[in-house]
Each structure stands twice: as C-alpha cells, then as structure tokens.
C-alpha atoms as a PDB file:
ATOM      1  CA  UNK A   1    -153.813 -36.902  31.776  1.00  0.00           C
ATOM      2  CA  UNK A   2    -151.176 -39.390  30.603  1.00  0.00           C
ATOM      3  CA  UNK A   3    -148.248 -38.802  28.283  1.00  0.00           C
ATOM      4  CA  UNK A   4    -147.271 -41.483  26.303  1.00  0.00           C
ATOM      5  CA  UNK A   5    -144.225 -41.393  23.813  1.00  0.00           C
ATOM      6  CA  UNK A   6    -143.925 -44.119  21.454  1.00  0.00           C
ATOM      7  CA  UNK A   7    -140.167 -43.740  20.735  1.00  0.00           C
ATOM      8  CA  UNK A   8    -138.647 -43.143  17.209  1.00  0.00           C
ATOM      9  CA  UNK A   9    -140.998 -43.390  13.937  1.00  0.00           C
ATOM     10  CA  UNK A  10    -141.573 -45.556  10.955  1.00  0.00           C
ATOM     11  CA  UNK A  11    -140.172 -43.343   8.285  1.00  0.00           C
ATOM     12  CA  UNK A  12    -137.574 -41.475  10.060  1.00  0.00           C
ATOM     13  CA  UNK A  13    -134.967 -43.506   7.921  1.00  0.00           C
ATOM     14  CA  UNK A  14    -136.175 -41.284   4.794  1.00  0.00           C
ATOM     15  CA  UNK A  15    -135.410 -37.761   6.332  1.00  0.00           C
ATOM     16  CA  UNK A  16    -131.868 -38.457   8.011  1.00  0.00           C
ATOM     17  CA  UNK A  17    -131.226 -34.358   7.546  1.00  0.00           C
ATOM     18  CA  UNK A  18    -134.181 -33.687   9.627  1.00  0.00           C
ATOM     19  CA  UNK A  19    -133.560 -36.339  12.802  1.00  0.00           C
ATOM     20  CA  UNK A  20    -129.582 -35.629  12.185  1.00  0.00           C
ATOM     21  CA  UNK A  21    -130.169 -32.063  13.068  1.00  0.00           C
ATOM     22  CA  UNK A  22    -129.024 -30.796  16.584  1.00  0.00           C
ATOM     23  CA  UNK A  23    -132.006 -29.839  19.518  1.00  0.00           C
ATOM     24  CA  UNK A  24    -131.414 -28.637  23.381  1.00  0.00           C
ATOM     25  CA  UNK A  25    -131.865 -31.439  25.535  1.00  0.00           C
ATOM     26  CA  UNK A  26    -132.124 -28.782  28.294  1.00  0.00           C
ATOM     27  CA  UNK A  27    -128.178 -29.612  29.370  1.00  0.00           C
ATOM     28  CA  UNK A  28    -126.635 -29.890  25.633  1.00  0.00           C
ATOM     29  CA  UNK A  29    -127.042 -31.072  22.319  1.00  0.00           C
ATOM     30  CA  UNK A  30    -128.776 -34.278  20.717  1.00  0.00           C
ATOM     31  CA  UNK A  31    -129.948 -35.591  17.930  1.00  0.00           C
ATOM     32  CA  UNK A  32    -133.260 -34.667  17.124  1.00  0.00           C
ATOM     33  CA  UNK A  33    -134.134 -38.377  16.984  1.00  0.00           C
ATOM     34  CA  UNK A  34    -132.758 -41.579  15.346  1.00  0.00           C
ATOM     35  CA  UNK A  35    -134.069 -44.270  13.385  1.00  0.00           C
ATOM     36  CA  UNK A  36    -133.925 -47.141  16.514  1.00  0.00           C
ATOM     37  CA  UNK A  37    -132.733 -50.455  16.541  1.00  0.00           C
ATOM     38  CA  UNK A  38    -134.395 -53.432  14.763  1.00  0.00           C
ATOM     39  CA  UNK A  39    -134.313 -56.954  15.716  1.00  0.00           C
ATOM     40  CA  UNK A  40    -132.352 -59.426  13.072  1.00  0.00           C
ATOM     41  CA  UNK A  41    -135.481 -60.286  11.490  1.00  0.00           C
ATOM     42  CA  UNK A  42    -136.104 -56.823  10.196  1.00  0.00           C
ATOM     43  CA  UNK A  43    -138.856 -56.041  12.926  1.00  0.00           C
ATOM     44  CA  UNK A  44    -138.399 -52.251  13.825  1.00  0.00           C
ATOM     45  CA  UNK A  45    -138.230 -50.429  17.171  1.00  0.00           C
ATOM     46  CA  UNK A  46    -140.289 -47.912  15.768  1.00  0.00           C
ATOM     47  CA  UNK A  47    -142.934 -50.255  15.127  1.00  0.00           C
ATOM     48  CA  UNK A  48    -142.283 -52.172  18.845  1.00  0.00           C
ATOM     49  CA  UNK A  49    -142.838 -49.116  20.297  1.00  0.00           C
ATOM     50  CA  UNK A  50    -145.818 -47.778  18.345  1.00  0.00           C
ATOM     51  CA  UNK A  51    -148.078 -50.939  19.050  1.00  0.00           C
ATOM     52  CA  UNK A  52    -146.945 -51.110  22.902  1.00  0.00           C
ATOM     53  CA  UNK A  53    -147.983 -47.254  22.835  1.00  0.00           C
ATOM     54  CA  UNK A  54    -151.689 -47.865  21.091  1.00  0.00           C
ATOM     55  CA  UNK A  55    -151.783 -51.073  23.523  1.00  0.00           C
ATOM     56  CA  UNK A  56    -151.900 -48.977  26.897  1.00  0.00           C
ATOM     57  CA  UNK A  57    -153.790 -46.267  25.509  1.00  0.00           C
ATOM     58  CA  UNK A  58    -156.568 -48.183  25.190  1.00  0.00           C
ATOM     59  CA  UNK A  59    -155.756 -49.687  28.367  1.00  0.00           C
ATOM     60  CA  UNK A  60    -155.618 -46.139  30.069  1.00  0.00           C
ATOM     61  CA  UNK A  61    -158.609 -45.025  27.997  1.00  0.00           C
ATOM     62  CA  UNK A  62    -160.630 -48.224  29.157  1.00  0.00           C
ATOM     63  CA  UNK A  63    -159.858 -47.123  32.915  1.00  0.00           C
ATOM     64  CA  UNK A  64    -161.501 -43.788  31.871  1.00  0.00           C
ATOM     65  CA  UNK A  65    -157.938 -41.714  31.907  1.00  0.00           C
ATOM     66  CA  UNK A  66    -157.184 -39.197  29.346  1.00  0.00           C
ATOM     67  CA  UNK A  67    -154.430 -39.719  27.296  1.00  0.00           C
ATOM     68  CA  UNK A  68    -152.050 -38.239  24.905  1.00  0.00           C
ATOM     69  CA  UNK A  69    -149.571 -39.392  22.711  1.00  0.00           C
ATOM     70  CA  UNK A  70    -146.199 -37.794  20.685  1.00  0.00           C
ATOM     71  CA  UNK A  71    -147.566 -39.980  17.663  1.00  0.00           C
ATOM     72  CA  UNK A  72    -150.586 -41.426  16.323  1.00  0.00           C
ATOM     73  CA  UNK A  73    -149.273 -43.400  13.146  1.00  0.00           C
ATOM     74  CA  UNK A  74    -145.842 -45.377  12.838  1.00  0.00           C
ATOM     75  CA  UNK A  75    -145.511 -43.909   8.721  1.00  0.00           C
ATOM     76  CA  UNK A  76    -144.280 -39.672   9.420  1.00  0.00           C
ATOM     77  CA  UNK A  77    -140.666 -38.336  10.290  1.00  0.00           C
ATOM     78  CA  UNK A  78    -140.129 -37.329  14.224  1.00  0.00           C
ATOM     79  CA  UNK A  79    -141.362 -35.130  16.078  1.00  0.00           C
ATOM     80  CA  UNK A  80    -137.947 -34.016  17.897  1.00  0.00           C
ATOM     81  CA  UNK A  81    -137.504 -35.549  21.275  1.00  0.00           C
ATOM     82  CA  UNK A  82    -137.756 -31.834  22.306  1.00  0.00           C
ATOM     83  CA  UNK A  83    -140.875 -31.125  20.761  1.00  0.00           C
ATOM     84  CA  UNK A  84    -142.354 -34.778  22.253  1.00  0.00           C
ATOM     85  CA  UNK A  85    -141.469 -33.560  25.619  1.00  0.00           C
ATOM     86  CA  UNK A  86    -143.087 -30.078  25.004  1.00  0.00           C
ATOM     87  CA  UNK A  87    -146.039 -32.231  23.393  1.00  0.00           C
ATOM     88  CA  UNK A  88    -146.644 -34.019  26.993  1.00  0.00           C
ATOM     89  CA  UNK A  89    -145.678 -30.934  28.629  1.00  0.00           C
ATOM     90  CA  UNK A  90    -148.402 -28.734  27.052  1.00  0.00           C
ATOM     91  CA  UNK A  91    -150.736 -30.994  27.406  1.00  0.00           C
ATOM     92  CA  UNK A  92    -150.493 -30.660  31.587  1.00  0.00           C
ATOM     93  CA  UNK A  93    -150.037 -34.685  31.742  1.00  0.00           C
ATOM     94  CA  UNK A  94    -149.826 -35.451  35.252  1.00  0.00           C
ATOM     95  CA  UNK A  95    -147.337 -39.194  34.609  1.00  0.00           C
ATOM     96  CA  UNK A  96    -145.712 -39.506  31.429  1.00  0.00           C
ATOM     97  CA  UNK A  97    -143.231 -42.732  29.552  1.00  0.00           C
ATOM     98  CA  UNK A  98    -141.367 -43.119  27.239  1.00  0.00           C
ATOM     99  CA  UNK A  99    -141.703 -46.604  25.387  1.00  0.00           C
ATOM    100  CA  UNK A 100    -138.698 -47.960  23.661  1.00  0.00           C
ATOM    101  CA  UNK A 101    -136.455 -50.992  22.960  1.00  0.00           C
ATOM    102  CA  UNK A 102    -132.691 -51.518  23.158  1.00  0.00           C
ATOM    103  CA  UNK A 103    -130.193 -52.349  20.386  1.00  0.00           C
ATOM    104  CA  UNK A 104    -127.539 -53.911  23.058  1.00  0.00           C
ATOM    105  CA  UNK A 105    -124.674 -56.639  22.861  1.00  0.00           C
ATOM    106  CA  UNK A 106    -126.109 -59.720  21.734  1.00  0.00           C
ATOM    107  CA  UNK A 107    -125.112 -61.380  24.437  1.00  0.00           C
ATOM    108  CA  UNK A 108    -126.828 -59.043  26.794  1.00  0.00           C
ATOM    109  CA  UNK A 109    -131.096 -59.286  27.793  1.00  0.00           C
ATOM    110  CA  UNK A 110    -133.178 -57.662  29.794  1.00  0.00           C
ATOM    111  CA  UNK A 111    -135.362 -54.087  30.276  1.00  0.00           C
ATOM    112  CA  UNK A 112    -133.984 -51.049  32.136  1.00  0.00           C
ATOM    113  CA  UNK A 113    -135.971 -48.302  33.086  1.00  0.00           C
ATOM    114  CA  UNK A 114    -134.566 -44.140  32.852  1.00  0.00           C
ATOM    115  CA  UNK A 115    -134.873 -42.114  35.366  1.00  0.00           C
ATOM    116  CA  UNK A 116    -134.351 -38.253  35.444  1.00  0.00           C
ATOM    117  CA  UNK A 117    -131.632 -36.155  37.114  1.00  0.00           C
ATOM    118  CA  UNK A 118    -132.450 -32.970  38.221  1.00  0.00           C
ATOM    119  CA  UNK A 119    -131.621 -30.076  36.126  1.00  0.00           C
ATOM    120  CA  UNK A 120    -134.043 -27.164  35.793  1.00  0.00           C
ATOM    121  CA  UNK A 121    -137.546 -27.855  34.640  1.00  0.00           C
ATOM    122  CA  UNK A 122    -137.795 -31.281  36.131  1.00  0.00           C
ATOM    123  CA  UNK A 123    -136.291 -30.473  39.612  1.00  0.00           C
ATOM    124  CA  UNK A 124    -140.165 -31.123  41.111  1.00  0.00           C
ATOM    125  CA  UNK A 125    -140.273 -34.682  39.565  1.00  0.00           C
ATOM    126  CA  UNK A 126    -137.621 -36.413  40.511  1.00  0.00           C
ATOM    127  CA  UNK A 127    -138.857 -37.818  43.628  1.00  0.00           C
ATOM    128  CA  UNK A 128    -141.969 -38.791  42.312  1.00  0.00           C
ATOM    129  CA  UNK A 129    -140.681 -40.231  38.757  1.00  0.00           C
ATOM    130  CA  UNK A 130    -137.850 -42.852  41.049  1.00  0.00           C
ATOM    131  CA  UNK A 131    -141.557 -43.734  42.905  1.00  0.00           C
ATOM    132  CA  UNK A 132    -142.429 -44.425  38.871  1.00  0.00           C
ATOM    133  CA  UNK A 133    -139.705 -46.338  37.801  1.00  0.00           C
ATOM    134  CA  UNK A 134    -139.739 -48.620  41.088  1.00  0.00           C
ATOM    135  CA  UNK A 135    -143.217 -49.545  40.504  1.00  0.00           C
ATOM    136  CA  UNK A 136    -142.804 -49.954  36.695  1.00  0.00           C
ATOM    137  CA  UNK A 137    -139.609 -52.327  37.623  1.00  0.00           C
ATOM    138  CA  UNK A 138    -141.948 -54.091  40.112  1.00  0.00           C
ATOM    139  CA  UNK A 139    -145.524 -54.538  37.606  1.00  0.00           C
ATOM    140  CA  UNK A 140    -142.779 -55.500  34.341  1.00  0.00           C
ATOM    141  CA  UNK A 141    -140.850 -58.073  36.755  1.00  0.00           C
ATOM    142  CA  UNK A 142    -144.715 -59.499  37.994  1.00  0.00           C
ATOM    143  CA  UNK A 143    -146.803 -59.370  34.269  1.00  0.00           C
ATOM    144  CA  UNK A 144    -143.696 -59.885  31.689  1.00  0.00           C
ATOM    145  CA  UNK A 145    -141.241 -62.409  31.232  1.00  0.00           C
ATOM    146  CA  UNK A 146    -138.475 -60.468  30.735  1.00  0.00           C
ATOM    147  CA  UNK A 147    -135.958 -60.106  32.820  1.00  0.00           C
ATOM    148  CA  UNK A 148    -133.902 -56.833  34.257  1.00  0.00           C
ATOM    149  CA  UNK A 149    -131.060 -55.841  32.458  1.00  0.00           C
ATOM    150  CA  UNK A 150    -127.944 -57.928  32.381  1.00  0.00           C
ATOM    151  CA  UNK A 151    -125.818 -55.385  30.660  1.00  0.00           C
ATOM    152  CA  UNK A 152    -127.307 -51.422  31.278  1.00  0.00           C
ATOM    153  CA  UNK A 153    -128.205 -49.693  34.674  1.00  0.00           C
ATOM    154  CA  UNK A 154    -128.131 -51.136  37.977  1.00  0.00           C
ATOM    155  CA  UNK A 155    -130.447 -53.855  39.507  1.00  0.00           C
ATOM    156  CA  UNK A 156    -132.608 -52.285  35.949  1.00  0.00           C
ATOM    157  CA  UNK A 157    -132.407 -48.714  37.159  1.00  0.00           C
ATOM    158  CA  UNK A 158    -130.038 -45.909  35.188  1.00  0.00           C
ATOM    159  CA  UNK A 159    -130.435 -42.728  35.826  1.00  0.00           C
ATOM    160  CA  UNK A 160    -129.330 -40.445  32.809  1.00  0.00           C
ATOM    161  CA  UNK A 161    -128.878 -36.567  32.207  1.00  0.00           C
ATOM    162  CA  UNK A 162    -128.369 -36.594  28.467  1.00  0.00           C
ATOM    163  CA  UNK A 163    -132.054 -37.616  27.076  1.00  0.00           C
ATOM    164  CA  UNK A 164    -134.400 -34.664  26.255  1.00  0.00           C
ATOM    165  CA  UNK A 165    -137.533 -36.247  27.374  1.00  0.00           C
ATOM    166  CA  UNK A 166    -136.073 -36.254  30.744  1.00  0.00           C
ATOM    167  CA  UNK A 167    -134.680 -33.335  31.376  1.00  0.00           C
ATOM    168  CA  UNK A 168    -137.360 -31.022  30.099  1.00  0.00           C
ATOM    169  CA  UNK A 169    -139.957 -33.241  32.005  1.00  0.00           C
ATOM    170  CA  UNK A 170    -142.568 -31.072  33.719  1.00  0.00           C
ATOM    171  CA  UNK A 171    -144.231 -34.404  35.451  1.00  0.00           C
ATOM    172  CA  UNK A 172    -143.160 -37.219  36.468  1.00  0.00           C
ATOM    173  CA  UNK A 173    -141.847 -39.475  33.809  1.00  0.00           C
ATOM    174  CA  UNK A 174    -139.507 -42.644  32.861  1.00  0.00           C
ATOM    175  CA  UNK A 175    -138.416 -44.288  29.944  1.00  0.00           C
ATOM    176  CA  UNK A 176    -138.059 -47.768  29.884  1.00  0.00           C
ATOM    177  CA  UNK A 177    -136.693 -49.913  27.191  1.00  0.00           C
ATOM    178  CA  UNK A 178    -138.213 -53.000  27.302  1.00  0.00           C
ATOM    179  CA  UNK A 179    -135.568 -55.430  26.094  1.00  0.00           C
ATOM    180  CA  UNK A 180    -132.681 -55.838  23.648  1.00  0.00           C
ATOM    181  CA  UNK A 181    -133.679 -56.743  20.238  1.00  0.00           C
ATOM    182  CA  UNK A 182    -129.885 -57.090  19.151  1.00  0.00           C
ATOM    183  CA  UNK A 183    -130.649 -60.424  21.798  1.00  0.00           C
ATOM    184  CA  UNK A 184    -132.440 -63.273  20.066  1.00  0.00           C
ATOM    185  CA  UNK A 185    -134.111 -64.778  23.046  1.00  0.00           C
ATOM    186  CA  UNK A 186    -135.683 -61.045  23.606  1.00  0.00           C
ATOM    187  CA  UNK A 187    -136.398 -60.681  20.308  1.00  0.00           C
ATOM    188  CA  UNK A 188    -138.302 -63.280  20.034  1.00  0.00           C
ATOM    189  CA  UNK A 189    -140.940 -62.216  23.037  1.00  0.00           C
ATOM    190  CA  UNK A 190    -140.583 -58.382  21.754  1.00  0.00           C
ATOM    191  CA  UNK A 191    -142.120 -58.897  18.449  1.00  0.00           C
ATOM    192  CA  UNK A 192    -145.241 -61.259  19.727  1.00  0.00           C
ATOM    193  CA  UNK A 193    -148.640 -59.264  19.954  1.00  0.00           C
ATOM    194  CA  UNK A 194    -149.132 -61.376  23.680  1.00  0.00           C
ATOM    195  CA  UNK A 195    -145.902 -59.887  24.723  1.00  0.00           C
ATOM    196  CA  UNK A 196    -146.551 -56.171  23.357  1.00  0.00           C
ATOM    197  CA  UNK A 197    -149.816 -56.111  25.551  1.00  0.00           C
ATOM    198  CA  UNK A 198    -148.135 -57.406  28.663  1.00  0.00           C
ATOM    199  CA  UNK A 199    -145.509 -54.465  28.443  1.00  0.00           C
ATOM    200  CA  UNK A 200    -149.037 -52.437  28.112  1.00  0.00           C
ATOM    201  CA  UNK A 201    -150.821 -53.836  30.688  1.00  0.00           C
ATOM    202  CA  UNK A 202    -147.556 -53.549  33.209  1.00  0.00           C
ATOM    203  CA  UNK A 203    -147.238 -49.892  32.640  1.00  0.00           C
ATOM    204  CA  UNK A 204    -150.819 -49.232  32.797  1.00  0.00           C
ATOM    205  CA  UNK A 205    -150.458 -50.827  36.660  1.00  0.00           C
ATOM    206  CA  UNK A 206    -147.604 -48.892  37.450  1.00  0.00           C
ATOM    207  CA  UNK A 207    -149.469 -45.634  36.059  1.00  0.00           C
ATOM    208  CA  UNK A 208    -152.536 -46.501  38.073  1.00  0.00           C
ATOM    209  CA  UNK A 209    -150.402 -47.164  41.462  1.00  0.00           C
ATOM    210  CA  UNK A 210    -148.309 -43.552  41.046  1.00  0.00           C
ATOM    211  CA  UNK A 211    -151.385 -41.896  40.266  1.00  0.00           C
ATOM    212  CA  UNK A 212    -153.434 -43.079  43.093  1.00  0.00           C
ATOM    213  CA  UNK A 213    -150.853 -44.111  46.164  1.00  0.00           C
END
C-alpha cells in the first residue's frame, strides 16, 4: 500500500476559519492547512499537486500496487494535515509522500525533499524514510529537469520537526516540493502536463526501489 498526499486543496481559500484552525502536529501546533502558493500566472499549488498525485497513482496502480490518497478531487476544503497523516496511517501504507510545490524567493529554484525527525510515532521510520528521500533526490535529479534547491535544505535535503505529516508518520515517508513557483524559470516546467508526469514517474522509481531493495 502507498500513501499519497496531494498537498493543500482547490477550495481551501473559501473556508479560511476551517484551515486557520489549530491541530497537533505531534510536537505543537499548526495550521490545519493553508491555501499554497501559486505561480504568477494564477496556476495553483493545489492544482500542481493534485495532477502530480493522480499522475503516479496510475503509475503505482499500473505496476499493480495499491494505493491511497488524502484527496480524490482538487474542488473540497482540507482534510487537516493531521487527519491526512491518520488517512495514510489507517490505511497500513507501507511508503508514503507528500507532493507539494514551494512559494520561495524569486530568485531562488530548485526541489527539496523533507525528511522526518524522530519524535514518537515515527521513531521506526526514520532510517528507512532518509533511504526514501536519497533515492527520490537521485530518480528527480535522473527523470526531471529541475534542479536541487538553491535556497532551502542542504545539497536538497531538510530535515524538519514542525510538519504533521511527518511527525505522526507510521511508515516511511517524505515530502518533497518539487520546485518554486514564486521562480519563473520553475514555473514554467511546473505547470506543463510533460513535466507533472516526470515528477510522477520519478517518485514512482524511488517508491519501487525502497519497496523492493
């Protein structure tokens, strides 16, 4: 089984008293979500992440895995990023992602992949979500064209504490955001159909070589 959580959603922007509200991130408090980013044109992050999301589920699905996802449309209001980690949780998934995209400097490009510190419930998974990230880093450098990070993490590596879908991760899990579309050379491969199925087919790999190695 494979998690998959298309970050944000298409409407959020019309309940801001629901995704304002305050959730456990299993260390503190955070927003229950947030609208994203949006490129200059207009093109949401919701959106970005919703098609890269349906992309490698039928990539997954194709390879005969089971899959399950946080959201199935891009037009409702959340869920939480509590309840999306509980979603993946419940459902036993044995790799799980988060898909996003960055509002950054404008001056800054690149993807950087998020990888769990260990607090409590994902104490197991650390180990085996860095083995994640590295080959996610590796299949996005080999079957993308963008480039790591110029601006967040560390050779396209951060590891953070404060995101819920990390810290109440059961399984092994990362959350990569796959450029900055506050950058207008990344905005313009982000919002391209050829470069949403790259980013699909690259985490596909790197879910197929942590599953199987």
């Amino acid at each position: 089984m494979v998690g998959i959580d298309p970050g944000h959603n298409g409407d959020n922007y019309t309940d801001p008293s629901f995704i304002n509200q305050t959730v456990f991130n299993g260390r503190s408090s955070e927003s229950c979500d947030t609208t994203g980013t949006a490129t200059d044109s207009g093109y949401t992050e919701a959106m970005f992440n919703f098609q890269v999301a349906t992309y490698l589920a039928a990539d997954l699905r194709a390879e005969g895995a089971h899959v399950i996802l946080t959201r199935t449309s891009n037009t409702g209001v959340g869920p939480c990023v509590n309840q999306r980690a509980a979603i993946i949780n419940n459902a036993h998934a044995d790799i799980a992602i988060d898909i996003h995209a960055d509002g950054g400097p404008a001056t800054g490009r690149g993807f950087t992949i998020f990888e769990p510190v260990a607090f409590g419930p994902n104490d197991t998974v650390i180990g085996s979500s860095e083995a994640f990230g590295n080959a996610l880093k590796s299949s996005f450098l080999a079957d993308t064209p963008m480039p790591i990070s110029t601006y967040d993490g560390t050779n396209g590596l951060s590891f953070r504490d404060d995101l819920a879908g990390l810290n109440l991760a059961t399984e092994p899990k990362v959350l990569i955001e796959c450029g900055n579309m506050r950058n207008a050379t990344d905005a313009a491969l982000l919002v391209t159909p050829t470069f949403q199925e790259d980013a699909a087919t690259a985490m596909a790999q790197a879910i197929t070589t942590s599953l199987t190695t």
